[in-house]
PDB file of N, CA and C in Angstrom:
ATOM      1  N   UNK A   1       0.842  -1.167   0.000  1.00  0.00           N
ATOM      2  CA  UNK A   1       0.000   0.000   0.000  1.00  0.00           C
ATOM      3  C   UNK A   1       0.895   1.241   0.000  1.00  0.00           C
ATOM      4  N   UNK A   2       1.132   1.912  -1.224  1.00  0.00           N
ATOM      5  CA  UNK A   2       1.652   3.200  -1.361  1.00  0.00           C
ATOM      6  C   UNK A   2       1.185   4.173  -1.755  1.00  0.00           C
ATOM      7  N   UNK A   3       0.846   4.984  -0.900  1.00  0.00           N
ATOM      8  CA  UNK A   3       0.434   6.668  -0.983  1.00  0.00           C
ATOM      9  C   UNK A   3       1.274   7.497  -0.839  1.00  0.00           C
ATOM     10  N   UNK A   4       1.546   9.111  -1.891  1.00  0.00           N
ATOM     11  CA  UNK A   4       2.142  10.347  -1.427  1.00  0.00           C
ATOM     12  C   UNK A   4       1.565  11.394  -0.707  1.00  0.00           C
ATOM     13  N   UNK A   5       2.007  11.542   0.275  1.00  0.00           N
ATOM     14  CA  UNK A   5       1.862  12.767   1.793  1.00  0.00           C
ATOM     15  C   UNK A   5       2.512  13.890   1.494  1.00  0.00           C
ATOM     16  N   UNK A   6       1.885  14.802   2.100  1.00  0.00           N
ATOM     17  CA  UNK A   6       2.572  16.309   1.956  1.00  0.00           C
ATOM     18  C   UNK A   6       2.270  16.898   3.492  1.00  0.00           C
ATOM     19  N   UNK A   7       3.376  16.471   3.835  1.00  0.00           N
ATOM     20  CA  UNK A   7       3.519  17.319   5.468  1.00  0.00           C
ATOM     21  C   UNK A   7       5.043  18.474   5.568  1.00  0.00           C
ATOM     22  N   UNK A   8       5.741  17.525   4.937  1.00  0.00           N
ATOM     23  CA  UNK A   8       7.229  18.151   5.924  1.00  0.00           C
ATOM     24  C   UNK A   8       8.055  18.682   5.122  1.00  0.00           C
ATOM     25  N   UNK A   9       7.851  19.487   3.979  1.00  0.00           N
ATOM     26  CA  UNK A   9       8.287  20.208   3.083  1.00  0.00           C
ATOM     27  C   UNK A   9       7.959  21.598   2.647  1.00  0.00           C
ATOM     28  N   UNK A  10       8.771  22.510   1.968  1.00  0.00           N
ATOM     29  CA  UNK A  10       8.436  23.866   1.574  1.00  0.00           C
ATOM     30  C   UNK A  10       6.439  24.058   0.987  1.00  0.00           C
ATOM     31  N   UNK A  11       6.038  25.195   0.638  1.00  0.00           N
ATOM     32  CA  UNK A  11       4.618  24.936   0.229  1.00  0.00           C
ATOM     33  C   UNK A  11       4.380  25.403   1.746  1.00  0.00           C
ATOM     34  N   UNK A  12       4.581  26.016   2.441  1.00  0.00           N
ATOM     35  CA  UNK A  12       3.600  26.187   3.806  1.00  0.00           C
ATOM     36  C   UNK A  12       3.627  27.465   3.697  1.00  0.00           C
ATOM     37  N   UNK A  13       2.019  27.607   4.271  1.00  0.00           N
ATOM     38  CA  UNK A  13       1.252  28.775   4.196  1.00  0.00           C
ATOM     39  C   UNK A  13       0.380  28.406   5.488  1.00  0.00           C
ATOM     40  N   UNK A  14       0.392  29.584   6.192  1.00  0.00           N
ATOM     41  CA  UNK A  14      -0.630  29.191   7.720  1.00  0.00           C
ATOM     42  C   UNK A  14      -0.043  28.351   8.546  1.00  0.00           C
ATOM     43  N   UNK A  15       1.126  27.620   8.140  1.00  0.00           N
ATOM     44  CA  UNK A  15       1.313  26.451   9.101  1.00  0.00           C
ATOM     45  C   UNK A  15       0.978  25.014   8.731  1.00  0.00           C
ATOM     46  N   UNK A  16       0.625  25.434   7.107  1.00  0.00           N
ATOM     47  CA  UNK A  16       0.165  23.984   6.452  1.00  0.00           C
ATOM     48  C   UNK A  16       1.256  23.238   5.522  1.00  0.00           C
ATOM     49  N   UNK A  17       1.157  22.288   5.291  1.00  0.00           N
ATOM     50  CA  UNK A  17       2.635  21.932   4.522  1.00  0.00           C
ATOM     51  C   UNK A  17       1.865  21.174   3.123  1.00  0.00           C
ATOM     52  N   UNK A  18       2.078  21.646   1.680  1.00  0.00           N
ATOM     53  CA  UNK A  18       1.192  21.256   1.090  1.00  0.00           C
ATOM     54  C   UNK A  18       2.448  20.379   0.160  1.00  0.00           C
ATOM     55  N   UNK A  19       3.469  20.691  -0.295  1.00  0.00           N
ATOM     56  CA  UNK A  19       4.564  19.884  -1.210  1.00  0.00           C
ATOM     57  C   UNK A  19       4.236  18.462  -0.878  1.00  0.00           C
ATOM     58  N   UNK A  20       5.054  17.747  -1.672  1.00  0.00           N
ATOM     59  CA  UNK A  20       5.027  16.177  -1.525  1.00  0.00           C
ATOM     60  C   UNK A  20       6.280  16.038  -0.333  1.00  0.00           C
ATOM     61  N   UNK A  21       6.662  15.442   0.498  1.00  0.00           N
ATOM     62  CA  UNK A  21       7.735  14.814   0.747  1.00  0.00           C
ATOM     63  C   UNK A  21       8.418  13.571   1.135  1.00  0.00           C
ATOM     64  N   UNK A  22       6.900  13.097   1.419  1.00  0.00           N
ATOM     65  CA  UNK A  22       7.424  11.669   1.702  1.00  0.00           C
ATOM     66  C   UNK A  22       6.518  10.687   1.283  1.00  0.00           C
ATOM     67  N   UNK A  23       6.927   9.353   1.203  1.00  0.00           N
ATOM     68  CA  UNK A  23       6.053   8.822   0.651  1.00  0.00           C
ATOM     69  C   UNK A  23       6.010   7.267   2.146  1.00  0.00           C
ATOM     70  N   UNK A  24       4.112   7.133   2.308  1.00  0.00           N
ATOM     71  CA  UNK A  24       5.087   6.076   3.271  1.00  0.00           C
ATOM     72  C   UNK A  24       4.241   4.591   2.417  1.00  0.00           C
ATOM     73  N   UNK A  25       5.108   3.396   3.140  1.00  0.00           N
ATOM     74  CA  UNK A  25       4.605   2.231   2.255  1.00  0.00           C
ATOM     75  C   UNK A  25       4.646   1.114   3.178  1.00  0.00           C
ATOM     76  N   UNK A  26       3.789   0.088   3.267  1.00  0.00           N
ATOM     77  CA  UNK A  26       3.418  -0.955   4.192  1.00  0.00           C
ATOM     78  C   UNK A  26       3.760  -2.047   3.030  1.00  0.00           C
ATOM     79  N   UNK A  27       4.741  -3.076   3.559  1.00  0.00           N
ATOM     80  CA  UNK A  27       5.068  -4.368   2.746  1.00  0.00           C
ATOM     81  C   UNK A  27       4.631  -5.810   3.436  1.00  0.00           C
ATOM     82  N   UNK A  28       4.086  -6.106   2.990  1.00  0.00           N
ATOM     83  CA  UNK A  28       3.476  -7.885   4.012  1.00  0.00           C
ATOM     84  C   UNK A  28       4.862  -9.056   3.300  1.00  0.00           C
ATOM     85  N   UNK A  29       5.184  -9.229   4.741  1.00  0.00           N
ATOM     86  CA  UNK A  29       5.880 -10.260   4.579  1.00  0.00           C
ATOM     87  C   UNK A  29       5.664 -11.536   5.444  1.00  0.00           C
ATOM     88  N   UNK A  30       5.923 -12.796   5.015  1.00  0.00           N
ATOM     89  CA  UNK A  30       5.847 -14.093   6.065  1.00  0.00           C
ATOM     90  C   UNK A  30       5.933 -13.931   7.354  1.00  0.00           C
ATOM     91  N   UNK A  31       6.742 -12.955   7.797  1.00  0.00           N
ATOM     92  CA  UNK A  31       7.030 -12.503   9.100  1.00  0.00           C
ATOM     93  C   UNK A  31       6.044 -11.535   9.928  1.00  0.00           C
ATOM     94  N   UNK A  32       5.298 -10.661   8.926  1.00  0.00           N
ATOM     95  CA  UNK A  32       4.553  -9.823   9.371  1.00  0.00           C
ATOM     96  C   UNK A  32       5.006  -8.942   8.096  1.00  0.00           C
ATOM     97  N   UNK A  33       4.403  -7.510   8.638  1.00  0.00           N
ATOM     98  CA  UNK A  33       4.139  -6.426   7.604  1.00  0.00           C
ATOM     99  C   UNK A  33       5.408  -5.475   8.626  1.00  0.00           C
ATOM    100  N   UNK A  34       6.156  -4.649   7.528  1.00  0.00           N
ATOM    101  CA  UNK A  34       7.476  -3.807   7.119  1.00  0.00           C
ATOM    102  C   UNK A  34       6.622  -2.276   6.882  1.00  0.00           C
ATOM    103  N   UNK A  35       7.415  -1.673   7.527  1.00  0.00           N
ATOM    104  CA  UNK A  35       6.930  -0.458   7.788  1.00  0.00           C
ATOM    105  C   UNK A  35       7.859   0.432   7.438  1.00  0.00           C
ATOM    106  N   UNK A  36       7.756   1.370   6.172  1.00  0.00           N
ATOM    107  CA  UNK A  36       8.711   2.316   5.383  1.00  0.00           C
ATOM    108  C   UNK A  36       8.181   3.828   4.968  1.00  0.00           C
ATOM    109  N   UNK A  37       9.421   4.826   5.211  1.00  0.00           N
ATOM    110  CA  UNK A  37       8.969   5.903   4.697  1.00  0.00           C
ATOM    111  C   UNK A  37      10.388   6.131   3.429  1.00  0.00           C
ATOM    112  N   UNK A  38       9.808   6.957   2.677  1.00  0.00           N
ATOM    113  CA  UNK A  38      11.128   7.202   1.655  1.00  0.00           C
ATOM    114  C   UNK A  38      10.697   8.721   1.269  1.00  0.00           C
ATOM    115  N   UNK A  39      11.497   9.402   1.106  1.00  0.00           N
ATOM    116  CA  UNK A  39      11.956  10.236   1.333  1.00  0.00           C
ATOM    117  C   UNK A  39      13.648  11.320   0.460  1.00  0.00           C
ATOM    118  N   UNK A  40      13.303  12.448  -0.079  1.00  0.00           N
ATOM    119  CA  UNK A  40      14.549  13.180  -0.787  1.00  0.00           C
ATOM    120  C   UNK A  40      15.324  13.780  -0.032  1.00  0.00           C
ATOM    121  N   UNK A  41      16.286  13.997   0.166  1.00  0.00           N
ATOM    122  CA  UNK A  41      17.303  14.697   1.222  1.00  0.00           C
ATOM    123  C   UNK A  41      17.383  16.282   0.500  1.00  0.00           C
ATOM    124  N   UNK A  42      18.203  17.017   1.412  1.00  0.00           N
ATOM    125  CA  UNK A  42      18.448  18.763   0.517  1.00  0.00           C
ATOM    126  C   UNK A  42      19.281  18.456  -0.750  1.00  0.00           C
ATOM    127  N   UNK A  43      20.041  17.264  -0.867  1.00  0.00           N
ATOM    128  CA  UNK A  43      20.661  17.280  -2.051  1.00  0.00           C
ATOM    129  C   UNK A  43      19.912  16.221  -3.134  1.00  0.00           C
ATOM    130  N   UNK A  44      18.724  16.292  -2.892  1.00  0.00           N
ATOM    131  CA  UNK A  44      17.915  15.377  -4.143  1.00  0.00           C
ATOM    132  C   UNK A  44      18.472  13.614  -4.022  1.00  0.00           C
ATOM    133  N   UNK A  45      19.155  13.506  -3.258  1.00  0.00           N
ATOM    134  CA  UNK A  45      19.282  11.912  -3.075  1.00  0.00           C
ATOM    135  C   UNK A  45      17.819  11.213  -2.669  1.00  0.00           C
ATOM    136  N   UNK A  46      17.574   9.947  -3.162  1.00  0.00           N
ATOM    137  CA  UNK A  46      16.345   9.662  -2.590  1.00  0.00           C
ATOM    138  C   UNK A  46      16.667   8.647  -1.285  1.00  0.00           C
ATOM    139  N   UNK A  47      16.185   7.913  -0.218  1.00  0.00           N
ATOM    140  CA  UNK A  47      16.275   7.763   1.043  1.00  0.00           C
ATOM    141  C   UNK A  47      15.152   6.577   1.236  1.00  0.00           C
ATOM    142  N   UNK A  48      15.247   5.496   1.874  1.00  0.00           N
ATOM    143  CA  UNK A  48      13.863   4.751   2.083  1.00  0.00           C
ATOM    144  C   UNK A  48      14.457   4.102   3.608  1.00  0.00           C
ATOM    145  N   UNK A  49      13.644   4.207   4.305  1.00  0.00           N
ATOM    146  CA  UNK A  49      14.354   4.160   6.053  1.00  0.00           C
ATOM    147  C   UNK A  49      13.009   3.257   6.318  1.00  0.00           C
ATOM    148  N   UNK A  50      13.469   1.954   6.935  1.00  0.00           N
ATOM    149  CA  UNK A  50      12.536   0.958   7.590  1.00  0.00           C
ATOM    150  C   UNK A  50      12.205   1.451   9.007  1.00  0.00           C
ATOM    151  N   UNK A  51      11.084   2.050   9.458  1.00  0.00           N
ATOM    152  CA  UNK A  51      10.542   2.666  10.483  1.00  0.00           C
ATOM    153  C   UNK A  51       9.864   1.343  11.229  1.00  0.00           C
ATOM    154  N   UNK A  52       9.446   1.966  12.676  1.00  0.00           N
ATOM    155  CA  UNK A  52       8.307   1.429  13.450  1.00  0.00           C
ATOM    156  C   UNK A  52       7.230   1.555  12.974  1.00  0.00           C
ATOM    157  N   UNK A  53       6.572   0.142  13.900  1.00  0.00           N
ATOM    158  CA  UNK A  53       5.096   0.446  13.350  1.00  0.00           C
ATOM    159  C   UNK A  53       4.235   1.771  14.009  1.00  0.00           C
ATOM    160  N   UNK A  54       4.943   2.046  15.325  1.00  0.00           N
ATOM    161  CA  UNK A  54       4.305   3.351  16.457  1.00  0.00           C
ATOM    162  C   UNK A  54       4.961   4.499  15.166  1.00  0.00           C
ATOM    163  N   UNK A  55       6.220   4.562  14.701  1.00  0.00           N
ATOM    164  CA  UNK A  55       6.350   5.739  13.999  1.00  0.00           C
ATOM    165  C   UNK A  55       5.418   6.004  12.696  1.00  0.00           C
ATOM    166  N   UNK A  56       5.081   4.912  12.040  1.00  0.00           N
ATOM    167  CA  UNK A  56       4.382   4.542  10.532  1.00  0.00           C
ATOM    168  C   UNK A  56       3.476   5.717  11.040  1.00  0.00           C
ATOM    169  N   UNK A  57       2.499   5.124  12.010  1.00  0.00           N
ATOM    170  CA  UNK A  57       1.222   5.589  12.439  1.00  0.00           C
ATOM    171  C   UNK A  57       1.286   7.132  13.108  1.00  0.00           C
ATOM    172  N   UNK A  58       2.197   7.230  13.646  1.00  0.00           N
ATOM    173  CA  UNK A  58       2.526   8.996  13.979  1.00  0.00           C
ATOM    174  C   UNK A  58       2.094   9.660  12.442  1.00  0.00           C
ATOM    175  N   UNK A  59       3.398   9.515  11.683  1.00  0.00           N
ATOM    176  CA  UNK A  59       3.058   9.603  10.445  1.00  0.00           C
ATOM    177  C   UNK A  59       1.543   9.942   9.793  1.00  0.00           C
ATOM    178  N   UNK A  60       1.044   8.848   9.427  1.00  0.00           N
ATOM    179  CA  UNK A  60      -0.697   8.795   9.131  1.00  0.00           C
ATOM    180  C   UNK A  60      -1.212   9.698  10.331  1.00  0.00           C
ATOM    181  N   UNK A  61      -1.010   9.915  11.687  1.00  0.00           N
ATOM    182  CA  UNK A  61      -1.658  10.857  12.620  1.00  0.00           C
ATOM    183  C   UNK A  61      -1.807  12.371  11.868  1.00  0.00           C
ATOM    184  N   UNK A  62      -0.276  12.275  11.766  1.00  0.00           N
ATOM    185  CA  UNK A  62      -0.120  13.637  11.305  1.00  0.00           C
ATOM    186  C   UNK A  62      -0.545  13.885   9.913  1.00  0.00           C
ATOM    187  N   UNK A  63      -0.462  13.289   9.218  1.00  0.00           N
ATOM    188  CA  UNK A  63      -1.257  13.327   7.695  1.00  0.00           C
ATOM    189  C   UNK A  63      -2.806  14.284   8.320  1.00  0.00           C
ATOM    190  N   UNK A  64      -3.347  13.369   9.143  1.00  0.00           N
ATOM    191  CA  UNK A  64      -4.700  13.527   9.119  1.00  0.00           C
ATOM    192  C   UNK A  64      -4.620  14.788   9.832  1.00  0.00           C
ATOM    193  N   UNK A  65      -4.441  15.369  10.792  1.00  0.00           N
ATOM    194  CA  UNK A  65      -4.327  16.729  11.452  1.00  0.00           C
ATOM    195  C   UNK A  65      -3.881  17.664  10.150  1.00  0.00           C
ATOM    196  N   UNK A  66      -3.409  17.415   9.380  1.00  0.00           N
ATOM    197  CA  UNK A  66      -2.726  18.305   8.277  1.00  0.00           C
ATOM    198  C   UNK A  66      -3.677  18.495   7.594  1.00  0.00           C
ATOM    199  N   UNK A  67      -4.635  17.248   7.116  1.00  0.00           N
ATOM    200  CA  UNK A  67      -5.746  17.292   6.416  1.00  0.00           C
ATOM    201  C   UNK A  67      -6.913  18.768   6.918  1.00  0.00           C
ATOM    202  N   UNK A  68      -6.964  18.317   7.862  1.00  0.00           N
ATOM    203  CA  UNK A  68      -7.465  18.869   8.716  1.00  0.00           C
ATOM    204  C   UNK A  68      -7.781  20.690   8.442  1.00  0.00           C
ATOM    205  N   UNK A  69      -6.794  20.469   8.942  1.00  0.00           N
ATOM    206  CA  UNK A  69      -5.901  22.345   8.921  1.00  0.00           C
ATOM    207  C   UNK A  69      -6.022  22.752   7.581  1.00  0.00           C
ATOM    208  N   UNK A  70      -5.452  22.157   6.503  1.00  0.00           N
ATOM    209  CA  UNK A  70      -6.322  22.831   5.171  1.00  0.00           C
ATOM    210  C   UNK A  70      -7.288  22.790   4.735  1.00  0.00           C
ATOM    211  N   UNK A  71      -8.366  21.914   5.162  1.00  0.00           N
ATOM    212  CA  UNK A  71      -9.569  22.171   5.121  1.00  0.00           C
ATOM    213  C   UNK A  71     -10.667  23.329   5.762  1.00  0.00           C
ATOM    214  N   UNK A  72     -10.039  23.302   7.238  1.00  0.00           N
ATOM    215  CA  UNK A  72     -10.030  24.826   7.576  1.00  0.00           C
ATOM    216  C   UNK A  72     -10.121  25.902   7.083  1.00  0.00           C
ATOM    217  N   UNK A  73      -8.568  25.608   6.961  1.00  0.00           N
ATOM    218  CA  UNK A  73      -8.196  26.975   6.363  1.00  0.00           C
ATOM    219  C   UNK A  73      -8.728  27.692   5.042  1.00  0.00           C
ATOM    220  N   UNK A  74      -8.917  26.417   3.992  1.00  0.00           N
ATOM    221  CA  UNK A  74      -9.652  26.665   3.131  1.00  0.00           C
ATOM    222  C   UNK A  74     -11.403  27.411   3.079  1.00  0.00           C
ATOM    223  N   UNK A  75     -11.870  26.778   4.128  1.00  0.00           N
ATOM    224  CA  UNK A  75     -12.896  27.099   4.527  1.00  0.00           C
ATOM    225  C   UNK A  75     -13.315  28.288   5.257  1.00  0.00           C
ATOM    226  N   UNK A  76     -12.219  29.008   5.785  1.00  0.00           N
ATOM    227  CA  UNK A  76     -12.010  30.079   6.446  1.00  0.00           C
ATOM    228  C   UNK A  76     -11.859  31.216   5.278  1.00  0.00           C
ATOM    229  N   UNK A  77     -10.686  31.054   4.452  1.00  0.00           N
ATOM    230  CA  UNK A  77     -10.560  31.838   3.344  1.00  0.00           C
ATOM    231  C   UNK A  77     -11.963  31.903   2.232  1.00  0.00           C
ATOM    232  N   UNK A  78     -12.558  31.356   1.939  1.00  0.00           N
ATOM    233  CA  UNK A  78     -13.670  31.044   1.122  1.00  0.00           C
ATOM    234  C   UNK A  78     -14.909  31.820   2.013  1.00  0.00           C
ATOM    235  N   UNK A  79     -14.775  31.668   2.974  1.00  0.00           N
ATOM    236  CA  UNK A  79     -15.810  32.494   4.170  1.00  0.00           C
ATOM    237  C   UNK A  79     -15.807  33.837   4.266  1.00  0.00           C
ATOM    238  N   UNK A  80     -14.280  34.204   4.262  1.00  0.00           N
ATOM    239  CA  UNK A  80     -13.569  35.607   4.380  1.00  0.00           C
ATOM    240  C   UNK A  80     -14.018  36.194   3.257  1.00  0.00           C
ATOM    241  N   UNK A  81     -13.629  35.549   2.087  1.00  0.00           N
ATOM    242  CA  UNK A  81     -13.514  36.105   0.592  1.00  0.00           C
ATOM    243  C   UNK A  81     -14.746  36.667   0.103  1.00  0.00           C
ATOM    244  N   UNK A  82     -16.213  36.337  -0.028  1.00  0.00           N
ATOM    245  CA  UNK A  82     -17.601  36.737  -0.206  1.00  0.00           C
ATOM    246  C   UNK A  82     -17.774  36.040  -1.568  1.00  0.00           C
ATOM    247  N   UNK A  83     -18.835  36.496  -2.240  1.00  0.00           N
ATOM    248  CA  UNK A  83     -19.392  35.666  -3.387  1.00  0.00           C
ATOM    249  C   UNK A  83     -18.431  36.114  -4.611  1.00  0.00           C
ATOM    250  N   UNK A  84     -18.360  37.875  -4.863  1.00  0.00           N
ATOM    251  CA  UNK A  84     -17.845  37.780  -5.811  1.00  0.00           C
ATOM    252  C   UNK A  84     -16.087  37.898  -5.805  1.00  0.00           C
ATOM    253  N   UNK A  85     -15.670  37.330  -5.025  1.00  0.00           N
ATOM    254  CA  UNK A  85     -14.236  37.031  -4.701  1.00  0.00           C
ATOM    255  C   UNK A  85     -13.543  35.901  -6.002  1.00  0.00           C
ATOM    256  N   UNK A  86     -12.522  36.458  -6.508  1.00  0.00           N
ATOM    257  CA  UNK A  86     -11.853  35.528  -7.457  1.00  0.00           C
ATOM    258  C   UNK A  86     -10.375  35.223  -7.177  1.00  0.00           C
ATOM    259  N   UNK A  87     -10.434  34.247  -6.418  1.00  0.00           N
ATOM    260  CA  UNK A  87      -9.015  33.996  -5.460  1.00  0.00           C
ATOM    261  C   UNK A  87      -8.505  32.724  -6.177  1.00  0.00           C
TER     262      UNK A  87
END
C-alpha cells in the first residue's frame, strides 16, 4: 500500500505543509508487515528508512491533522472572501 503525503516540506502557508515529501509504504511479509517511509534529502538523493510500526502511524496521525488544517483553512478563506471574490 503506497500513498504520497505532503507534510514536511516547503509549500507552507498558515502552518500547512502542502509539497510532496514523503512517501510512506506498508510491505506484508511471512514474518509480518514492514513499515517504510522514503523520502529526498536537501541534495535530491532519494532515502527509504525501515521505520516502526508506532512511527508509521505517527506519520498517518499527522497526515490527518494536516488534512485537517487545510480544510479549515480553506474554509475560512472562502468564508472571508464573499461571493464575488476571485481567489
Amino acid at each position: 500500500m503506497e500513498s504520497p503525503h505532503s507534510f514536511l516540506a516547503g509549500g507552507q502557508r498558515d502552518g500547512i505543509y502542502r509539497a510532496k515529501a514523503y512517501t510512506l509504504r506498508e510491505e506484508s511479509t511471512e514474518s509480518g508487515i514492514r513499515y517504510f517511509i522514503s523520502f529526498k534529502d536537501g541534495q535530491g538523493e532519494h532515502h527509504e528508512l525501515e521505520v516502526s510500526e508506532q512511527l508509521f502511524f505517527e506519520f498517518r496521525q499527522m497526515e490527518r491533522r494536516n488534512r485537517n488544517l487545510m480544510a479549515e483553512s480553506e474554509r475560512k478563506n472562502y468564508l472571508s472572501c464573499g461571493r464575488d471574490c476571485v481567489c
